[in-house]
N, C-alpha and C. Protein backbone atom coordinates (compact mmCIF):
# COMPACT_ATOMS: atom_id res chain seq x y z
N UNK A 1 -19.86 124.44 178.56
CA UNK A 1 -20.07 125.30 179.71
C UNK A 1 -20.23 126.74 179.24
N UNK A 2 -21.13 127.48 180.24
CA UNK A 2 -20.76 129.21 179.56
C UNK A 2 -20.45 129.84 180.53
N UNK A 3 -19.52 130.80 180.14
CA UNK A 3 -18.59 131.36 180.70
C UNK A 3 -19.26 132.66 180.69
N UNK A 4 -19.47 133.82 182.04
CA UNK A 4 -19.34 135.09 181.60
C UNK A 4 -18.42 136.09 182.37
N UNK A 5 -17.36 136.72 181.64
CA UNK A 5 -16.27 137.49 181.56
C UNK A 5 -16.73 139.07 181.81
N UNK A 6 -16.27 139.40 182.99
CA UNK A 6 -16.41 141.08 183.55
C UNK A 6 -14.89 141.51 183.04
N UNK A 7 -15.33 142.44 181.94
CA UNK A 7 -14.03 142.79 181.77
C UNK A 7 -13.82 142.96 180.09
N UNK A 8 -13.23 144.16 179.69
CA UNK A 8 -12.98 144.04 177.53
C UNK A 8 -11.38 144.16 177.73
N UNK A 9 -10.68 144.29 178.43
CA UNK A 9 -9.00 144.11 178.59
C UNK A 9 -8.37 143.16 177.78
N UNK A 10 -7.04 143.34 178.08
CA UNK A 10 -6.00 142.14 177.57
C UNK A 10 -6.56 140.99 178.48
N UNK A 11 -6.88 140.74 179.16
CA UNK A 11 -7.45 139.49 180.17
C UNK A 11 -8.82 139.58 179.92
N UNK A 12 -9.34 139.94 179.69
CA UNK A 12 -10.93 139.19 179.62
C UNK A 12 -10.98 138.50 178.04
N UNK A 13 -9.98 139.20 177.07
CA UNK A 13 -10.64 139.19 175.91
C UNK A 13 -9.28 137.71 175.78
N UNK A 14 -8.48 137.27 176.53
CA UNK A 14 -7.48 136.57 176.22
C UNK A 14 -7.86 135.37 176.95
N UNK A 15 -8.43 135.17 178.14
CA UNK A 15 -9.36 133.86 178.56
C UNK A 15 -10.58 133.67 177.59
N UNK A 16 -10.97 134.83 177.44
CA UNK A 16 -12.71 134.49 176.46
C UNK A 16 -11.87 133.78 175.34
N UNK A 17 -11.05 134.07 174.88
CA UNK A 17 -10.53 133.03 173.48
C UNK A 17 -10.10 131.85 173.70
N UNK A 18 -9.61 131.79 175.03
CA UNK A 18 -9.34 130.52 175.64
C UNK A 18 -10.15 128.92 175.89
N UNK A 19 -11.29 129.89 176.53
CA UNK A 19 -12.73 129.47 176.95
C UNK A 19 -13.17 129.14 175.20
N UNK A 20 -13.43 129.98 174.32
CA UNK A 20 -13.97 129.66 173.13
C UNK A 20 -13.02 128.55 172.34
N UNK A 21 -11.71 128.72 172.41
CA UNK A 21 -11.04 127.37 171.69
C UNK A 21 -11.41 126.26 172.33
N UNK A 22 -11.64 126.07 173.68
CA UNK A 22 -11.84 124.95 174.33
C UNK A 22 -13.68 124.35 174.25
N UNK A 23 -14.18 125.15 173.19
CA UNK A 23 -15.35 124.65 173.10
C UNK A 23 -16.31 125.30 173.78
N UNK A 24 -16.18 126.61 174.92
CA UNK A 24 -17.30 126.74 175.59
C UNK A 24 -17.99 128.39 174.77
N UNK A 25 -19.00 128.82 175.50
CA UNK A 25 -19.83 129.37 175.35
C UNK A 25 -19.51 130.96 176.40
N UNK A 26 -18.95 132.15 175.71
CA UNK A 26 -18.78 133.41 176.49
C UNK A 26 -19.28 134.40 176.24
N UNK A 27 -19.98 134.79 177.06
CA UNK A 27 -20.76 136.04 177.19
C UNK A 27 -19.78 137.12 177.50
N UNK A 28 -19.01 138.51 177.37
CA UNK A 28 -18.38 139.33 177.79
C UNK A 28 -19.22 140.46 178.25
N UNK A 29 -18.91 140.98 179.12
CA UNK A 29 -20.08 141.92 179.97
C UNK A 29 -19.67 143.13 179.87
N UNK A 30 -19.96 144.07 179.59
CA UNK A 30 -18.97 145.99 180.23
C UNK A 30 -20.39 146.35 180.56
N UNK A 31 -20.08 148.05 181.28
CA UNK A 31 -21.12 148.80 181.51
C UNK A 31 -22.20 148.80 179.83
N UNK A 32 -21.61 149.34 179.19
CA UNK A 32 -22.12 149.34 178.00
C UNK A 32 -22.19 147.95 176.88
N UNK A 33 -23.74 147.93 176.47
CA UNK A 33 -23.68 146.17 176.11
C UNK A 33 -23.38 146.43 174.53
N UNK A 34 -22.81 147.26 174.37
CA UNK A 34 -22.73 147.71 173.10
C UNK A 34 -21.07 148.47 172.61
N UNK A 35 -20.38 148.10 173.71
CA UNK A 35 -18.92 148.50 174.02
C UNK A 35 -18.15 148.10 172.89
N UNK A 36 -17.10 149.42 172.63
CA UNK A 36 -16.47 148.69 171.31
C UNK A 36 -15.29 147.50 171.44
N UNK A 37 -14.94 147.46 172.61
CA UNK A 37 -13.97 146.39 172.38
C UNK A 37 -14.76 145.22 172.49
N UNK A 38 -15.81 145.02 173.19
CA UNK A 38 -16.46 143.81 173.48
C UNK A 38 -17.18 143.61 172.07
N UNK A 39 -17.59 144.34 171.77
CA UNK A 39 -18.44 143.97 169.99
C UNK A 39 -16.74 143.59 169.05
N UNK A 40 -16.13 143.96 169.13
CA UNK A 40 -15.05 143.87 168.37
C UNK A 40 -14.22 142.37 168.45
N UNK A 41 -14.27 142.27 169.93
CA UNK A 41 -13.23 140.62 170.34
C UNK A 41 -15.21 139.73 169.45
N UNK A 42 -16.02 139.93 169.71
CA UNK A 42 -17.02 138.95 169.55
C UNK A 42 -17.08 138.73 167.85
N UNK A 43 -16.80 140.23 167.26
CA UNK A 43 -16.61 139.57 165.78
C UNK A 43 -15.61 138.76 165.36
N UNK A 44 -14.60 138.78 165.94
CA UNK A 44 -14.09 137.76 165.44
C UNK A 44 -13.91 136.52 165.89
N UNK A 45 -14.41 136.43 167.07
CA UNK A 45 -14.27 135.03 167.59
C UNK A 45 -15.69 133.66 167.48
N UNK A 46 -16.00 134.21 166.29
CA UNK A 46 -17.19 133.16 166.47
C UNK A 46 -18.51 132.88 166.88
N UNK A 47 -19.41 131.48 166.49
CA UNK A 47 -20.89 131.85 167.35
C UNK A 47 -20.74 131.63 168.81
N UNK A 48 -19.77 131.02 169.05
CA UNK A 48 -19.93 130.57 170.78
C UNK A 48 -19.82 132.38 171.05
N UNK A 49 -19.55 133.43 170.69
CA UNK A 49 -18.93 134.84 171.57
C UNK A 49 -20.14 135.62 171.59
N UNK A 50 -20.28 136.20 172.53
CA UNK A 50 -21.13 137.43 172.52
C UNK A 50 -21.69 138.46 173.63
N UNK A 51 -22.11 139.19 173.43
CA UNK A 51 -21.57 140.34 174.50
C UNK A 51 -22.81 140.88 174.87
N UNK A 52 -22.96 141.90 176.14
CA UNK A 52 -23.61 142.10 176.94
C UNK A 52 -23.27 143.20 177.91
N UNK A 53 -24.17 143.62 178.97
CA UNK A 53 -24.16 144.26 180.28
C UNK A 53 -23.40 143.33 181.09
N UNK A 54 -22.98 144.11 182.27
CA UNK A 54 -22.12 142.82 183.11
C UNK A 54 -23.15 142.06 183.48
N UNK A 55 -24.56 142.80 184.10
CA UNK A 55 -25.83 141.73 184.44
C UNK A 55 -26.35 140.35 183.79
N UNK A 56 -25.77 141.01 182.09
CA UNK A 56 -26.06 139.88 181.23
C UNK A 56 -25.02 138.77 181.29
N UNK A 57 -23.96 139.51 181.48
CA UNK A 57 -22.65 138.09 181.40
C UNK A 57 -22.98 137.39 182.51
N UNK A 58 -23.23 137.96 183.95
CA UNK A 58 -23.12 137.18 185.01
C UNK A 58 -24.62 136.48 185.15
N UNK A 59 -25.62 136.74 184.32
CA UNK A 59 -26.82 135.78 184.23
C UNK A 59 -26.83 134.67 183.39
N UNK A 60 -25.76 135.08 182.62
CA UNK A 60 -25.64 134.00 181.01
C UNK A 60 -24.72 132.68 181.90
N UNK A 61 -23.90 133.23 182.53
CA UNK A 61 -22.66 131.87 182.91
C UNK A 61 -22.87 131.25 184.29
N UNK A 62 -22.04 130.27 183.66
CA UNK A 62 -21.94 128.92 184.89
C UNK A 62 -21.15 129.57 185.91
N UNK A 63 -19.74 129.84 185.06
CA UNK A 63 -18.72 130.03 185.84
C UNK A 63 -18.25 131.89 185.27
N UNK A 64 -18.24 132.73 186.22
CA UNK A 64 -17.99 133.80 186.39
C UNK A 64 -16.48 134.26 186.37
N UNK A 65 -15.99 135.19 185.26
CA UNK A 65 -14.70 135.47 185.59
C UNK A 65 -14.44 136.89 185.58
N UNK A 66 -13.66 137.35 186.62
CA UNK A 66 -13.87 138.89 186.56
C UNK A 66 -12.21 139.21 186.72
N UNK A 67 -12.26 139.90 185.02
CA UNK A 67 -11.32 140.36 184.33
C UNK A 67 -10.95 142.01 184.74
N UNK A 68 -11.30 142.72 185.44
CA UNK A 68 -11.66 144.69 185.92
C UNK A 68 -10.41 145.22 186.51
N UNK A 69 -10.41 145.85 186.18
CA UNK A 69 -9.39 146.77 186.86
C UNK A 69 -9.87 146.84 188.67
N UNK A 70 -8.83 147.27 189.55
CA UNK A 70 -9.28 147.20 190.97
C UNK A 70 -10.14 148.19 191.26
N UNK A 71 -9.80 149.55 190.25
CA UNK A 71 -10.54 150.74 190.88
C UNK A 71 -12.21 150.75 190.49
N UNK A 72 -12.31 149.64 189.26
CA UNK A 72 -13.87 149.39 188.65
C UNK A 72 -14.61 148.54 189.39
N UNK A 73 -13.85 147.57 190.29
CA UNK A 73 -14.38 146.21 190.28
C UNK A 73 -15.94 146.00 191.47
N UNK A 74 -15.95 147.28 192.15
CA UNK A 74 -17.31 146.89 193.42
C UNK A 74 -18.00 147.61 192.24
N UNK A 75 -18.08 148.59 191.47
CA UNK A 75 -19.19 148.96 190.51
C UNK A 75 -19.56 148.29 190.35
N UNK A 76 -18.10 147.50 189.43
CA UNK A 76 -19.29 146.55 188.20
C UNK A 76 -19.81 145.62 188.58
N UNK A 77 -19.28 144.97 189.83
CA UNK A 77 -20.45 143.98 190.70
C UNK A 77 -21.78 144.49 191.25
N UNK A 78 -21.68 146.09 191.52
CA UNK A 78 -22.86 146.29 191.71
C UNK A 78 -23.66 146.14 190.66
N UNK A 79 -23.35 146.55 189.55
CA UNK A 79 -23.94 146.95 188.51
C UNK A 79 -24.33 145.72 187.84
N UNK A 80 -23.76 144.37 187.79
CA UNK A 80 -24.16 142.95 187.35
C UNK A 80 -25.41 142.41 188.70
N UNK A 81 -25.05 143.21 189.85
CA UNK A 81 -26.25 142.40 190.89
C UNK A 81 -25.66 141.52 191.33
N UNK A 82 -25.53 141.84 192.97
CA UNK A 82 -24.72 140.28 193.60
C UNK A 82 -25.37 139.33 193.38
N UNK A 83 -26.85 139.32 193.32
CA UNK A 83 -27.62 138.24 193.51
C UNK A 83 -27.21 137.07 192.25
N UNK A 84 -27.14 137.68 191.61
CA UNK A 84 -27.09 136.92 190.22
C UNK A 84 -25.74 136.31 190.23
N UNK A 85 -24.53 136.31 191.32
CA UNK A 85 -23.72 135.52 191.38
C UNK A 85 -23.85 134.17 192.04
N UNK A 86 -25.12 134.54 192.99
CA UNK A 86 -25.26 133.13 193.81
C UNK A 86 -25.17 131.59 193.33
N UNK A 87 -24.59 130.98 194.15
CA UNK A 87 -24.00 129.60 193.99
C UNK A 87 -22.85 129.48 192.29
N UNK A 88 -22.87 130.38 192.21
CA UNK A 88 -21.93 130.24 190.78
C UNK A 88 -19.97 130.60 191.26
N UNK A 89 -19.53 129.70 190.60
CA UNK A 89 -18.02 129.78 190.75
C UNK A 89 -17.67 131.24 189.87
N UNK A 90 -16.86 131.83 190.86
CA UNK A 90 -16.33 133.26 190.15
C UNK A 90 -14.92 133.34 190.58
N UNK A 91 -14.34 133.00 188.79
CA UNK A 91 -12.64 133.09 189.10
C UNK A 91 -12.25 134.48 189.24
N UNK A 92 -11.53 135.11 190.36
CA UNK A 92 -11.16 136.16 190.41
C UNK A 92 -9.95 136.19 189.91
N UNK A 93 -9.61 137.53 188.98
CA UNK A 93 -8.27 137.25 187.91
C UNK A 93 -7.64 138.86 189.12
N UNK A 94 -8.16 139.74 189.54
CA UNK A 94 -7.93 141.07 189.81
C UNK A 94 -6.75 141.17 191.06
N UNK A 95 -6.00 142.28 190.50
CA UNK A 95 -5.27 142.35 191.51
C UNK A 95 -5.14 143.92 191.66
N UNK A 96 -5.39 144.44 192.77
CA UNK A 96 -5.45 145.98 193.23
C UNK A 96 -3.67 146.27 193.83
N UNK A 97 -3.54 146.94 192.23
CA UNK A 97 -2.46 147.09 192.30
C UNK A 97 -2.50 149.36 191.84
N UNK A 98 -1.43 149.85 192.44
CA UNK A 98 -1.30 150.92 192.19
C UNK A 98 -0.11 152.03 192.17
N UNK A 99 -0.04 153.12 190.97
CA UNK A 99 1.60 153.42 191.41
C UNK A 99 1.50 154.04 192.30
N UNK A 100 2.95 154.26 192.82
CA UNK A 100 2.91 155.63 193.85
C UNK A 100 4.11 155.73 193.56
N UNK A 101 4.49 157.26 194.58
CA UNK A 101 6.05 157.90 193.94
C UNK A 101 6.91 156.87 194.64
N UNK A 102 6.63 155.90 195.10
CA UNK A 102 7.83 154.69 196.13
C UNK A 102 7.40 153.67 195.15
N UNK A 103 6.86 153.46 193.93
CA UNK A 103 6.87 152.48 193.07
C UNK A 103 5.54 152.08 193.15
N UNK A 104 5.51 150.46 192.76
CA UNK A 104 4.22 149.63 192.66
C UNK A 104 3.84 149.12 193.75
N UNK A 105 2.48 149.38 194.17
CA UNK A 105 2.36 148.69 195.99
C UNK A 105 0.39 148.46 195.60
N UNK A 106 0.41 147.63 196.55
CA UNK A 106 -1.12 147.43 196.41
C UNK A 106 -1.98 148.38 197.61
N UNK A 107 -2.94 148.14 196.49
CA UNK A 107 -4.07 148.94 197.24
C UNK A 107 -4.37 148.93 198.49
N UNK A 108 -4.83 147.46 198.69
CA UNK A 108 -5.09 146.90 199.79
C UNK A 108 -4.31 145.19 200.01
N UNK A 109 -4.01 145.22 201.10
CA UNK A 109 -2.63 143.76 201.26
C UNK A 109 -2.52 143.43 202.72
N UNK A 110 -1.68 142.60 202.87
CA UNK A 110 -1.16 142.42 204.39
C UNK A 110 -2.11 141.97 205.20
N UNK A 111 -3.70 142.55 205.60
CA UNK A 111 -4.20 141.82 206.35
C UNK A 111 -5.65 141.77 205.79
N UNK A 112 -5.91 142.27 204.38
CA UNK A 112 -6.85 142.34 203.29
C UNK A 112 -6.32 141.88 202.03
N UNK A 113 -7.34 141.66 201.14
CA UNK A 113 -6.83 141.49 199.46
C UNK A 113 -7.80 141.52 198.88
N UNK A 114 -8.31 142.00 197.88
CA UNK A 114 -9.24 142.15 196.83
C UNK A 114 -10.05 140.52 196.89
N UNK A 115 -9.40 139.51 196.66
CA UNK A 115 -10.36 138.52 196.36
C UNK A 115 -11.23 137.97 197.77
N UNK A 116 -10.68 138.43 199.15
CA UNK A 116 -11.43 138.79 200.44
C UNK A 116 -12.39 139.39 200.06
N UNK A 117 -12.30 140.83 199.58
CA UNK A 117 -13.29 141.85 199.21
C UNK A 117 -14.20 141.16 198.58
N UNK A 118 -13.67 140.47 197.37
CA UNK A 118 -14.85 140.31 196.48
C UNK A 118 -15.41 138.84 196.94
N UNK A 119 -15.05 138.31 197.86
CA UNK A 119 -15.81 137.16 198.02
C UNK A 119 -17.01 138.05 199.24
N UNK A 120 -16.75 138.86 199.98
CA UNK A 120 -17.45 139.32 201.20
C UNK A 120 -18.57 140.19 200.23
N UNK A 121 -18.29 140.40 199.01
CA UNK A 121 -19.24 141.26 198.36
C UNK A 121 -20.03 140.32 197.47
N UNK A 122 -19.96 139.67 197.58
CA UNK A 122 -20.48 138.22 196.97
C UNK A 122 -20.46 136.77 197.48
N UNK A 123 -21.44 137.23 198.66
CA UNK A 123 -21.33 136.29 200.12
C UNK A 123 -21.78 134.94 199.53
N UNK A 124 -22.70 134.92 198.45
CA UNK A 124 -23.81 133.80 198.03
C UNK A 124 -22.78 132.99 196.89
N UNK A 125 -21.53 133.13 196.16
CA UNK A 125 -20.69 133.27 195.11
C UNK A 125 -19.73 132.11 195.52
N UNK A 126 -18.87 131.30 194.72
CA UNK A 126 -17.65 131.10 195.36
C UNK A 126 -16.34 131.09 194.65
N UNK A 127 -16.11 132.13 195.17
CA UNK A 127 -14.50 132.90 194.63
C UNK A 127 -13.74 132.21 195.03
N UNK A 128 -12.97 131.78 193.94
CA UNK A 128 -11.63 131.30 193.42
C UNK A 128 -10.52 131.98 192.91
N UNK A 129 -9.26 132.54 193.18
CA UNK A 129 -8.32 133.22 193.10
C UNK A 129 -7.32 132.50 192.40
N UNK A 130 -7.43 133.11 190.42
CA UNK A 130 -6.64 132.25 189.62
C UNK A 130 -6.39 132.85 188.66
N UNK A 131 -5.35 133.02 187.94
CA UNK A 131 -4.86 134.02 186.56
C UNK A 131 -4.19 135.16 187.36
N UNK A 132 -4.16 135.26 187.99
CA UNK A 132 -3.57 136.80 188.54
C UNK A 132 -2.14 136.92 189.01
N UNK A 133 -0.96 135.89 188.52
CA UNK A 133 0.30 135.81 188.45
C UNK A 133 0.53 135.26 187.38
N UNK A 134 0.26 135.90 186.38
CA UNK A 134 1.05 135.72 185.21
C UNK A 134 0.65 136.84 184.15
N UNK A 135 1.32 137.34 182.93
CA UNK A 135 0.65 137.75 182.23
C UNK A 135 -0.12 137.22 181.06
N UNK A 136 -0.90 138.34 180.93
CA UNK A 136 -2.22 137.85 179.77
C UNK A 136 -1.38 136.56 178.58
N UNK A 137 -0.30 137.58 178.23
CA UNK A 137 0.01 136.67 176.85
C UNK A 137 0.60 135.20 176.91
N UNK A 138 0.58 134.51 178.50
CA UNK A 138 0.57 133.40 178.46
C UNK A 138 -0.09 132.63 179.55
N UNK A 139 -1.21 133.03 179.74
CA UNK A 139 -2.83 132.53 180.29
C UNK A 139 -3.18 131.42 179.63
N UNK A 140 -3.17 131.18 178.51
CA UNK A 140 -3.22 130.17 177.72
C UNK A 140 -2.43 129.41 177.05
N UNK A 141 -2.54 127.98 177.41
CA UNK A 141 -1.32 127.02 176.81
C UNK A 141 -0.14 127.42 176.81
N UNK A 142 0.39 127.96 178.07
CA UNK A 142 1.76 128.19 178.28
C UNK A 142 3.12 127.63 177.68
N UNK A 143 3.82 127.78 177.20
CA UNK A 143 4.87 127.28 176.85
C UNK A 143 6.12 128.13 177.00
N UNK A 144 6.37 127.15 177.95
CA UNK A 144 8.21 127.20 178.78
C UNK A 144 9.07 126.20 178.43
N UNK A 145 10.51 126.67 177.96
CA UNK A 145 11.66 125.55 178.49
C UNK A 145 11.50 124.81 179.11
N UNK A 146 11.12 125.10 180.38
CA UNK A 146 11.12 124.39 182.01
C UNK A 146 9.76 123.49 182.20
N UNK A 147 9.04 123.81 180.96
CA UNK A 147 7.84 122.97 181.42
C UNK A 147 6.57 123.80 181.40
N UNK A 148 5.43 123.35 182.02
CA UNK A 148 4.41 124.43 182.38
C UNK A 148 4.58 124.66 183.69
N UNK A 149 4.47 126.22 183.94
CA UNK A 149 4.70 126.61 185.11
C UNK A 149 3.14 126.71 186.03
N UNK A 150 3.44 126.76 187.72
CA UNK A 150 2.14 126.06 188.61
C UNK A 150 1.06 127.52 188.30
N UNK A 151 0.27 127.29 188.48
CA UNK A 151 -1.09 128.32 189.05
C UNK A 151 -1.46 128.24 190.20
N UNK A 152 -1.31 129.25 191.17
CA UNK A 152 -1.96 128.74 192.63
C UNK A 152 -3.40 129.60 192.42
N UNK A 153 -3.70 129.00 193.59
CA UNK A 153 -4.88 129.38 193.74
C UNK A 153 -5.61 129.21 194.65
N UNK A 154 -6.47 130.01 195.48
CA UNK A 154 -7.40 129.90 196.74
C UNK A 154 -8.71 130.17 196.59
N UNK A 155 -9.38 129.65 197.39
CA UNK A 155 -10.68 129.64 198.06
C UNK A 155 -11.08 128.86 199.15
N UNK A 156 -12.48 129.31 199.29
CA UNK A 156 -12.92 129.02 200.62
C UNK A 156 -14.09 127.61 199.98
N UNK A 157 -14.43 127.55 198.73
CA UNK A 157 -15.14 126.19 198.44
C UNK A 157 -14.51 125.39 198.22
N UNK A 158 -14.42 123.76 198.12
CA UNK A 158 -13.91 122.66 197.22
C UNK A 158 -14.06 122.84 196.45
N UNK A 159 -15.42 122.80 196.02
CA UNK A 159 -16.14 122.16 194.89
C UNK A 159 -15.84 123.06 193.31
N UNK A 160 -15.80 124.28 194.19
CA UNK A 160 -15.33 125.28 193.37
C UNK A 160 -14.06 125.56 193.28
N UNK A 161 -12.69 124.78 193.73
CA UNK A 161 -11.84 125.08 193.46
C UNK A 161 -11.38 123.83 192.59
N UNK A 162 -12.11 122.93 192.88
CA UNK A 162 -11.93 121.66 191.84
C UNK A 162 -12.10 122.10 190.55
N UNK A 163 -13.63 122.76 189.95
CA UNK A 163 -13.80 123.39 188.82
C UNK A 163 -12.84 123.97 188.29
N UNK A 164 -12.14 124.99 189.02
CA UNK A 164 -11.63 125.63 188.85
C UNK A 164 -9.87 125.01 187.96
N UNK A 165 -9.76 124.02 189.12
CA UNK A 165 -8.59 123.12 188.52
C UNK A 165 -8.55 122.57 187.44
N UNK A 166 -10.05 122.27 187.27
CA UNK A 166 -9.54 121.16 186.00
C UNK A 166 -10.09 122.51 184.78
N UNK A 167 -10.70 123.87 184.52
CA UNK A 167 -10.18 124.61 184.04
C UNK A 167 -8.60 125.27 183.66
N UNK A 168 -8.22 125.08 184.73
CA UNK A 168 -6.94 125.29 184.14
C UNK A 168 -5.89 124.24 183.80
N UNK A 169 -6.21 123.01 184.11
CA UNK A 169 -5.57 121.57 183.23
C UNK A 169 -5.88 121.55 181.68
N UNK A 170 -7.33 122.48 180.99
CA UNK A 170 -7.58 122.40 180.25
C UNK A 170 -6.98 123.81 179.51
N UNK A 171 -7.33 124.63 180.37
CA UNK A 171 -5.48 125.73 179.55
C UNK A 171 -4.19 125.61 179.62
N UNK A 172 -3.89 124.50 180.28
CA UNK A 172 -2.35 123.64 180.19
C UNK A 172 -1.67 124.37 181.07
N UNK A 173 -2.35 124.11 182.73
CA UNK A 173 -1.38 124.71 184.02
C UNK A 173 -2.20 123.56 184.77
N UNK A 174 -0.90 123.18 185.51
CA UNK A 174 -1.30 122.42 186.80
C UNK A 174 -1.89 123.65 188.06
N UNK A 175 -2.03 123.36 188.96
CA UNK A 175 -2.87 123.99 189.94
C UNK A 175 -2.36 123.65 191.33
N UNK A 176 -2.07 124.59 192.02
CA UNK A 176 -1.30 124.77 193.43
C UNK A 176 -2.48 125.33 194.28
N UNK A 177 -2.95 124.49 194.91
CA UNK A 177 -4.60 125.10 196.12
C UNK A 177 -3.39 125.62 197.39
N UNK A 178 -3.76 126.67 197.37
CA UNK A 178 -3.08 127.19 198.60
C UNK A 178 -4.09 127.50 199.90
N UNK A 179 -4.95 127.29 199.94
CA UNK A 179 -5.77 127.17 201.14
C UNK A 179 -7.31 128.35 200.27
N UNK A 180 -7.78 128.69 201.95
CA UNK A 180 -9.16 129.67 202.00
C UNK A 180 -8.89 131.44 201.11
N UNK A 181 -9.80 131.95 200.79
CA UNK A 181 -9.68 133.01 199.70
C UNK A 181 -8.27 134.06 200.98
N UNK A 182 -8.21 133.60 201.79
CA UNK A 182 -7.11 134.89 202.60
C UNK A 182 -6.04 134.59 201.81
N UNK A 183 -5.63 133.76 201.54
CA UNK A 183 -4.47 133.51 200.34
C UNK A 183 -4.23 134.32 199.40
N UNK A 184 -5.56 135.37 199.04
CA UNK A 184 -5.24 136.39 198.45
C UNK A 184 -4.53 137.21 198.37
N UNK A 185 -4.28 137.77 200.03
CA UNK A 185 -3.17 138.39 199.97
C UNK A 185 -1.53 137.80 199.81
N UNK A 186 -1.46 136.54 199.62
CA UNK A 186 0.10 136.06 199.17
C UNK A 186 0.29 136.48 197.55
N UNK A 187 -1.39 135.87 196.85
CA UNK A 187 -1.22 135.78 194.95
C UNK A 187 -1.19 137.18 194.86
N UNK A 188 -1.86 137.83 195.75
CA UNK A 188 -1.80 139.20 194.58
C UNK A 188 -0.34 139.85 195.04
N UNK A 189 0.21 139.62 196.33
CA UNK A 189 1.50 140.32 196.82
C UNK A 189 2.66 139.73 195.65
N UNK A 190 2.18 138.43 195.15
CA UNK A 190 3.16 137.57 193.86
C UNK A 190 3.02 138.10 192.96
N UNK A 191 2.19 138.93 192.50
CA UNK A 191 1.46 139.70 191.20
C UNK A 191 2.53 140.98 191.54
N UNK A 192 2.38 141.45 192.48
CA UNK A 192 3.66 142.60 192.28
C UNK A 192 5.24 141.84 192.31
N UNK A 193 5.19 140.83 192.93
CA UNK A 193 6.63 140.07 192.30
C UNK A 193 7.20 140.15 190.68
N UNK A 194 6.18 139.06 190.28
CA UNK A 194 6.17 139.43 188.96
C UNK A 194 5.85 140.52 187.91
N UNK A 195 5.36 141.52 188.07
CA UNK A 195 5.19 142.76 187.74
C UNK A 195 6.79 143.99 187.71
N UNK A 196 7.12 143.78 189.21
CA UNK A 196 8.56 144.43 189.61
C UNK A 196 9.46 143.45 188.67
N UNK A 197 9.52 142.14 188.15
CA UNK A 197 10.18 141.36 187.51
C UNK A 197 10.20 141.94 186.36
N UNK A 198 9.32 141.90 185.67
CA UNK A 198 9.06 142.43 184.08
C UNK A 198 9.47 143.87 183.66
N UNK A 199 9.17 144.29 184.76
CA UNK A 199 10.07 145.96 184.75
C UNK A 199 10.96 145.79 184.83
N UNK A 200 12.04 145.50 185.69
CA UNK A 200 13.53 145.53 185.66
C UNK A 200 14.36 144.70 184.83
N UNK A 201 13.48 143.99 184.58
CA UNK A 201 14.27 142.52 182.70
C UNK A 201 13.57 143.04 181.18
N UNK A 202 12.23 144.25 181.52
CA UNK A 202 12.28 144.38 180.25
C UNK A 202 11.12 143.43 179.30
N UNK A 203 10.76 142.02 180.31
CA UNK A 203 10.05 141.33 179.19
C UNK A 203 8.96 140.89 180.28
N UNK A 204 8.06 140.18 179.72
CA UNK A 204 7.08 139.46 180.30
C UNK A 204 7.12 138.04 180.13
N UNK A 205 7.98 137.43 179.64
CA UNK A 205 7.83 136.23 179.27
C UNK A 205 8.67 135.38 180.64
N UNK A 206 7.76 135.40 181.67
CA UNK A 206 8.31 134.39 182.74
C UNK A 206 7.11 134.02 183.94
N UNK A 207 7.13 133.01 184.38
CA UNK A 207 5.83 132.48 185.43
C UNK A 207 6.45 132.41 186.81
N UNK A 208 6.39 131.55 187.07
CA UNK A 208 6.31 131.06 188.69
C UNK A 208 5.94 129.34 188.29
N UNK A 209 6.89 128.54 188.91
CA UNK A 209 6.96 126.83 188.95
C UNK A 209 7.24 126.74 190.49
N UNK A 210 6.52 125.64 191.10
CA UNK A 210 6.77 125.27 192.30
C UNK A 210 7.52 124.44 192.29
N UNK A 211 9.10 123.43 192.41
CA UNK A 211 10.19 122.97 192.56
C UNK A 211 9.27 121.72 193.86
N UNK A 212 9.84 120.57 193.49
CA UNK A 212 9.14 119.59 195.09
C UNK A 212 10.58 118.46 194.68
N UNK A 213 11.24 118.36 195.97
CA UNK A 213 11.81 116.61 195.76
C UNK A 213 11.21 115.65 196.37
């Protein structure tokens, strides 16, 4: 499959290795197709890696993943061309998160959420809401005491949230469908859960498991 990744971060460049151990094919996109972190993750990762404009990542791939910060993220969709998302699965990893002097609070929440946004900005697209409660350094092949911990995740397609699932069976997380992309606002409000977590313990090394008897 080929993958193309919006985004040169700790998350774009930590799924693209993901995506490349598992055999597939990633294009990484920035404004600049000539960006140093994106030329840099591509030297070392091999022939499947290679880099681009966001236009180019999101023309190169099957499946779309957008790795951006909240305050970048309608650019760089402008700047890749909605069109060029049509009918393609786009995992949204983003969470519009921001400080203020009352702490960490999101941008937009409660009766909006970024992966709303970005599905309404990419009407032709189908956004999937996945990676965005946990951190980067265990996105891949998780390993817990307790097991592997769940991934939820929403959208408004099946078909595309199926993809989406058995992507992440293949980075070693089961998958929690929590309904249509409005679910966004629960994952990303969990993203400041875990965020306020890691600040007050100091570490990052903890997920989220869903418990069932």
């Amino acid at each position: 499959m080929k993958i193309g990744i919006l985004g040169t971060g700790d998350v774009g460049r930590t799924l693209g290795n993901g995506f490349i151990a598992l055999g597939h094919e990633v294009k990484m996109g920035s404004r600049d197709a000539h960006n140093e972190k994106a030329v840099a993750w591509a030297s070392t990762s091999g022939i499947n890696a290679s880099t681009g404009t966001f236009a180019d990542a999101v023309k190169f791939g099957d499946v779309i993943v957008l790795a951006l910060s909240w305050a970048g993220a309608e650019n760089a969709i402008q700047l890749a061309g909605a069109e060029n998302f049509a009918g393609k699965v786009v995992i949204d990893a983003i969470n519009p998160l921001v400080f203020t002097p009352k702490g960490l609070e999101l941008a937009v929440g409660h009766t909006d959420s970024a992966g709303e946004q970005v599905q309404r900005w990419l009407p032709s697209a189908h956004v999937v809401k996945a990676f965005n409660t946990v951190g980067y350094a265990h996105m891949f092949k998780p390993d817990f005491p307790g097991g592997p911990p769940d991934m939820f995740i929403c959208g408004n397609d099946a078909g595309a949230k199926r993809t989406v699932t058995d992507i992440l069976k293949d980075f070693g997380w089961p998958a929690i469908d929590i309904g249509g992309i409005e679910g966004s606002r629960l994952l990303e409000t969990l993203c400041v859960l875990w965020v306020g977590y890691a600040m007050s313990s100091g570490s990052t090394n903890h997920a989220f498991k869903l418990l069932r008897k």
